[in-house]
Protein backbone atom coordinates (compact mmCIF):
# COMPACT_ATOMS: atom_id res chain seq x y z
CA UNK A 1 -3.91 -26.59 29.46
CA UNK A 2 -2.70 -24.88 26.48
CA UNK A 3 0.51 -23.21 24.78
CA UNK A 4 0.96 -19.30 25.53
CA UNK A 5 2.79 -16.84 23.19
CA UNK A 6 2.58 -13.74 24.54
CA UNK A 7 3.70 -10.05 23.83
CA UNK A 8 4.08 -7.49 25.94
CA UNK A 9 2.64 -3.60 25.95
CA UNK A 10 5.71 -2.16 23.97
CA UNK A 11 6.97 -5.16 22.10
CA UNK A 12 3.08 -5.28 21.00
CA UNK A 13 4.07 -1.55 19.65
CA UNK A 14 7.14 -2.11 18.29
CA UNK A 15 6.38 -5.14 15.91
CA UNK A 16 3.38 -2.91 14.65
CA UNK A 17 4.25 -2.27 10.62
CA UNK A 18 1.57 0.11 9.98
CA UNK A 19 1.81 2.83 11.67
CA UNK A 20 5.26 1.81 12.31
CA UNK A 21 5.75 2.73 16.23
CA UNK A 22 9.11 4.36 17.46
CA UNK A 23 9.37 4.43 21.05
CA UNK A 24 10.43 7.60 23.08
CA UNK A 25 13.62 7.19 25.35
CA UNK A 26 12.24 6.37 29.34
CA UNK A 27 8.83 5.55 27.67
CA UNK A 28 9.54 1.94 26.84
CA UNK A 29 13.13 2.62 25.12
CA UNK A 30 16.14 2.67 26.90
CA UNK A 31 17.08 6.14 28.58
CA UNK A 32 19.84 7.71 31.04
CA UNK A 33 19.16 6.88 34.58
CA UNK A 34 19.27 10.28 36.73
CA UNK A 35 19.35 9.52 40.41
CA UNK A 36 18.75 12.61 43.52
CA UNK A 37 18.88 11.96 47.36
CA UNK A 38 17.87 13.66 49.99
CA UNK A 39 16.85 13.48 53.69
CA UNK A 40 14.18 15.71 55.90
CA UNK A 41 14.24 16.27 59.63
CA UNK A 42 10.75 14.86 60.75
CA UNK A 43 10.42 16.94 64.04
CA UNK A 44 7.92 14.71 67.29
CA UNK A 45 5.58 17.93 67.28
CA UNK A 46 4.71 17.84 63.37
CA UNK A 47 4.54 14.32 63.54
CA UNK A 48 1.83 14.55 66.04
CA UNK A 49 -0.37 16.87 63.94
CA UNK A 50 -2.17 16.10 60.92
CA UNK A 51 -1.63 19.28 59.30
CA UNK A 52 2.35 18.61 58.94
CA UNK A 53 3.79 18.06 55.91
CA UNK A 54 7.66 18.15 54.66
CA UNK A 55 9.40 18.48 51.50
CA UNK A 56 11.95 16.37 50.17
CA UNK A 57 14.03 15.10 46.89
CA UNK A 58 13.25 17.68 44.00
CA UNK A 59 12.81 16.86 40.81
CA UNK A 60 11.76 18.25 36.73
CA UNK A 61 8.25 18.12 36.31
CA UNK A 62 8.75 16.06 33.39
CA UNK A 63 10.49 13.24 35.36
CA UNK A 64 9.91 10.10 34.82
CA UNK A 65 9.90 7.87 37.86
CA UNK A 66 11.38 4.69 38.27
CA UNK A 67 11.83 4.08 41.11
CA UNK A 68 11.32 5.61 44.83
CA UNK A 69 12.99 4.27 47.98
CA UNK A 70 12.65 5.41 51.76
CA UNK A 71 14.03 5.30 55.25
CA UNK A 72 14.68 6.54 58.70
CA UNK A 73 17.45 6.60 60.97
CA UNK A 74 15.07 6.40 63.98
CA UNK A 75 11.88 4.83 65.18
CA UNK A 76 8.91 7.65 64.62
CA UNK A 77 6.25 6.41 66.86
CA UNK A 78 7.53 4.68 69.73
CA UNK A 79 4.14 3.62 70.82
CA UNK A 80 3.64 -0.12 71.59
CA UNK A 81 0.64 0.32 69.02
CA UNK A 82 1.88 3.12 66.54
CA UNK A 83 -0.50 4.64 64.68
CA UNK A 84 1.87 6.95 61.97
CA UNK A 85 1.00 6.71 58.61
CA UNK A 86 2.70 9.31 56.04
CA UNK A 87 1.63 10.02 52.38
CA UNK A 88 3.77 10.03 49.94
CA UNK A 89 2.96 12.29 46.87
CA UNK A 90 4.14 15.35 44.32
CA UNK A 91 3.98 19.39 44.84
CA UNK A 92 4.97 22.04 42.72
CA UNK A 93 8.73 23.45 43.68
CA UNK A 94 7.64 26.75 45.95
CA UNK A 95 11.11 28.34 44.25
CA UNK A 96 10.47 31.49 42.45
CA UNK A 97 13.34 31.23 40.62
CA UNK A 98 13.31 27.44 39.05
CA UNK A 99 11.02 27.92 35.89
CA UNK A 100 7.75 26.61 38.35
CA UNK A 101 4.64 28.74 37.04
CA UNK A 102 3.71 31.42 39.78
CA UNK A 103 0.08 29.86 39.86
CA UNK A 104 1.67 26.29 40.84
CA UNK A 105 4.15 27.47 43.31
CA UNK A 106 4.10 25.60 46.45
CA UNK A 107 0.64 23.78 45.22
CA UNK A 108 0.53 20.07 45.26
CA UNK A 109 -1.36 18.71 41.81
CA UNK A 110 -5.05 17.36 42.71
CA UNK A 111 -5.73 13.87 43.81
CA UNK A 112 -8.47 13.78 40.46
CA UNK A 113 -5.49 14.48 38.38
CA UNK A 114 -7.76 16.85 36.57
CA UNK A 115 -4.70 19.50 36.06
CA UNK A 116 -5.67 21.65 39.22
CA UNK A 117 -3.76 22.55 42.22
CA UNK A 118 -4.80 21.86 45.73
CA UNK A 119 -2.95 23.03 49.30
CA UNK A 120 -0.53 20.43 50.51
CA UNK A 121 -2.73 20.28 53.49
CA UNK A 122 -5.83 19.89 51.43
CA UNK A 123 -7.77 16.42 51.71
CA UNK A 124 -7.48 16.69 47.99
CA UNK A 125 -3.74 16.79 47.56
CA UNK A 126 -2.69 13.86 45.66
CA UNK A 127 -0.90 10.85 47.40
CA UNK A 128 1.30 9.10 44.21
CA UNK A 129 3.34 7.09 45.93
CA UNK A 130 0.58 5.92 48.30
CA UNK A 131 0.62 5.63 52.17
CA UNK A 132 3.07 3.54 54.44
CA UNK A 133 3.04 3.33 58.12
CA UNK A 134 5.79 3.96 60.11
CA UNK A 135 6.56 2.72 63.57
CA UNK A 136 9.90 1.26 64.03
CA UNK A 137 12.97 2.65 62.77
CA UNK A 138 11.90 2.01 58.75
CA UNK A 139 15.26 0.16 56.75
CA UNK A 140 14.99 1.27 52.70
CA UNK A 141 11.84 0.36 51.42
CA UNK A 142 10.73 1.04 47.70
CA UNK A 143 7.28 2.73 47.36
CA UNK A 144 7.18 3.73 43.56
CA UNK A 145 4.19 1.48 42.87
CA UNK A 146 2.09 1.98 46.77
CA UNK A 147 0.01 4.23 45.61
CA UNK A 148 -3.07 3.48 43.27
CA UNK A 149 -3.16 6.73 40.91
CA UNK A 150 -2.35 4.96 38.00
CA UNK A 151 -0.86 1.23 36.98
CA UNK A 152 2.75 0.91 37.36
CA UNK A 153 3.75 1.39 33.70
CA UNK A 154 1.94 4.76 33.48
CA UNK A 155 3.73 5.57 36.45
CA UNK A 156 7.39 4.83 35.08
CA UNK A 157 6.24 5.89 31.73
CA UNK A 158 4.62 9.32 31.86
CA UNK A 159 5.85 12.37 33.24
CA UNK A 160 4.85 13.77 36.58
CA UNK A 161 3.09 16.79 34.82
CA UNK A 162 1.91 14.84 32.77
CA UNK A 163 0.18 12.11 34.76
CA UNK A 164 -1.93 15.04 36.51
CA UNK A 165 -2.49 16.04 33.42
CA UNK A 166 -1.93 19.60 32.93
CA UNK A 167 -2.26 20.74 29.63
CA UNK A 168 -1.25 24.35 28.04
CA UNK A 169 -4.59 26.78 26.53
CA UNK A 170 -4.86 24.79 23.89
CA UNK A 171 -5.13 21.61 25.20
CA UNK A 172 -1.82 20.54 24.73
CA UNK A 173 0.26 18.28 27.18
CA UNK A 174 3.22 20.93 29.15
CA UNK A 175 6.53 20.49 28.56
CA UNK A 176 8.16 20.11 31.69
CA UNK A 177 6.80 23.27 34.32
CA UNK A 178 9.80 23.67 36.47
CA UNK A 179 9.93 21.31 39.38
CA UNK A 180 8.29 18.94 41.75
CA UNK A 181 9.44 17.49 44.83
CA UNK A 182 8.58 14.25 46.94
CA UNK A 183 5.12 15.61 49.47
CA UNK A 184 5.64 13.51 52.54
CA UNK A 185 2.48 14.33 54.70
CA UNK A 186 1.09 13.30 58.09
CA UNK A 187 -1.84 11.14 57.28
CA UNK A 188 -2.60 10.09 60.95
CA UNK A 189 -0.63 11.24 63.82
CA UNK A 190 1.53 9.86 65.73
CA UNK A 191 0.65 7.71 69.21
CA UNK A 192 4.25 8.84 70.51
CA UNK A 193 5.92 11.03 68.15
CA UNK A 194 9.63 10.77 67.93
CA UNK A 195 12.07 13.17 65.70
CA UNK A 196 14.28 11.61 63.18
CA UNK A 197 15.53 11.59 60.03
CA UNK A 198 13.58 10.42 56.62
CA UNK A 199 15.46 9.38 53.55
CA UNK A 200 14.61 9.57 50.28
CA UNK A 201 16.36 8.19 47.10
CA UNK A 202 14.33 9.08 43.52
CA UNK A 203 16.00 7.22 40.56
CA UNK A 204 14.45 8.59 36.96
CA UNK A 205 14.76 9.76 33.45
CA UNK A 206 13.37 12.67 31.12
């Protein structure tokens, strides 16, 4: 055995003399906590098709998550063996009137985070907050860090736009494109699909 003395990631940064390092507010110093909830009727037909998809819980594309809770006021596969399973991801606000870019409207950021757009229903469409399955009536559960995109300090750390890195022409990170909100999509379908109601609670800073 032996003594540790650690540092972590930022304090690492901050004692640093040369370049001196100044951290940015929500990206390891201390910012205003913004919190938005929201709910989504998940209807027994979608939920029985893997083409569904809902949208839920906007948010600025330069948002930095912290964290991302969920839950249902009903059971959503009432199947002794249920076989839901929902992704949880990002897509561009499909408002024309919100600051969104025309050519991200309604598109959900690519999986490759390569700063292309995919369909929602595309294979390709990005699943951030990962995948949970969802039988019984679901209490609040956190998913911020259930997905495998990036590690969890990226995550809280980096803005949405910026994590699927979209960049202006000349090659410079975007400041902030309008809006995203929370992609909840049908992964696999339901055994017995059963309507209810999915909450969503998104707690972050910019």
């Amino acid at each position: 055995m032996a003594t540790a003395n650690g540092k972590s990631v930022n304090i690492a940064f901050l004692d640093q003399t040369a370049p001196f390092v100044q951290m940015t507010a929500g990206e390891g110093r201390a910012a205003r906590l913004k919190m938005v909830e929201d709910k989504v009727a998940l209807d027994a037909a979608g939920l029985g098709d893997t083409g569904s998809y809902y949208r839920v819980c906007r948010l600025p594309a330069n948002a930095k998550v912290k964290r991302l809770d969920i839950f249902t006021d009903a059971a959503l596969d009432t199947n002794a063996t249920p076989t839901l399973s929902l992704d949880f991801g990002v897509v561009f606000s499909d408002s024309t009137i919100d600051g969104t870019p025309v050519a991200y409207q309604g598109q959900a950021p690519h999986n490759a985070k390569n700063g292309t757009v995919v369909s929602p229903t595309d294979p390709n469409h990005n699943k951030l907050f990962g995948s949970k399955a969802i039988g019984a009536q679901l209490g609040v559960t956190e998913i911020t860090f259930n997905g495998n995109l990036v590690d969890p300090l990226t995550l809280m750390e980096t803005p949405l736009v910026d994590i699927f890195n979209f960049v202006t022409g000349q090659g410079y990170p975007q400041s902030g494109p309008g809006f995203m909100d929370v992609l909840v999509k049908v992964g696999t379908a339901a055994a017995t699909a059963n309507a209810g109601n999915l909450y969503v609670r998104a707690i972050y800073s910019e």
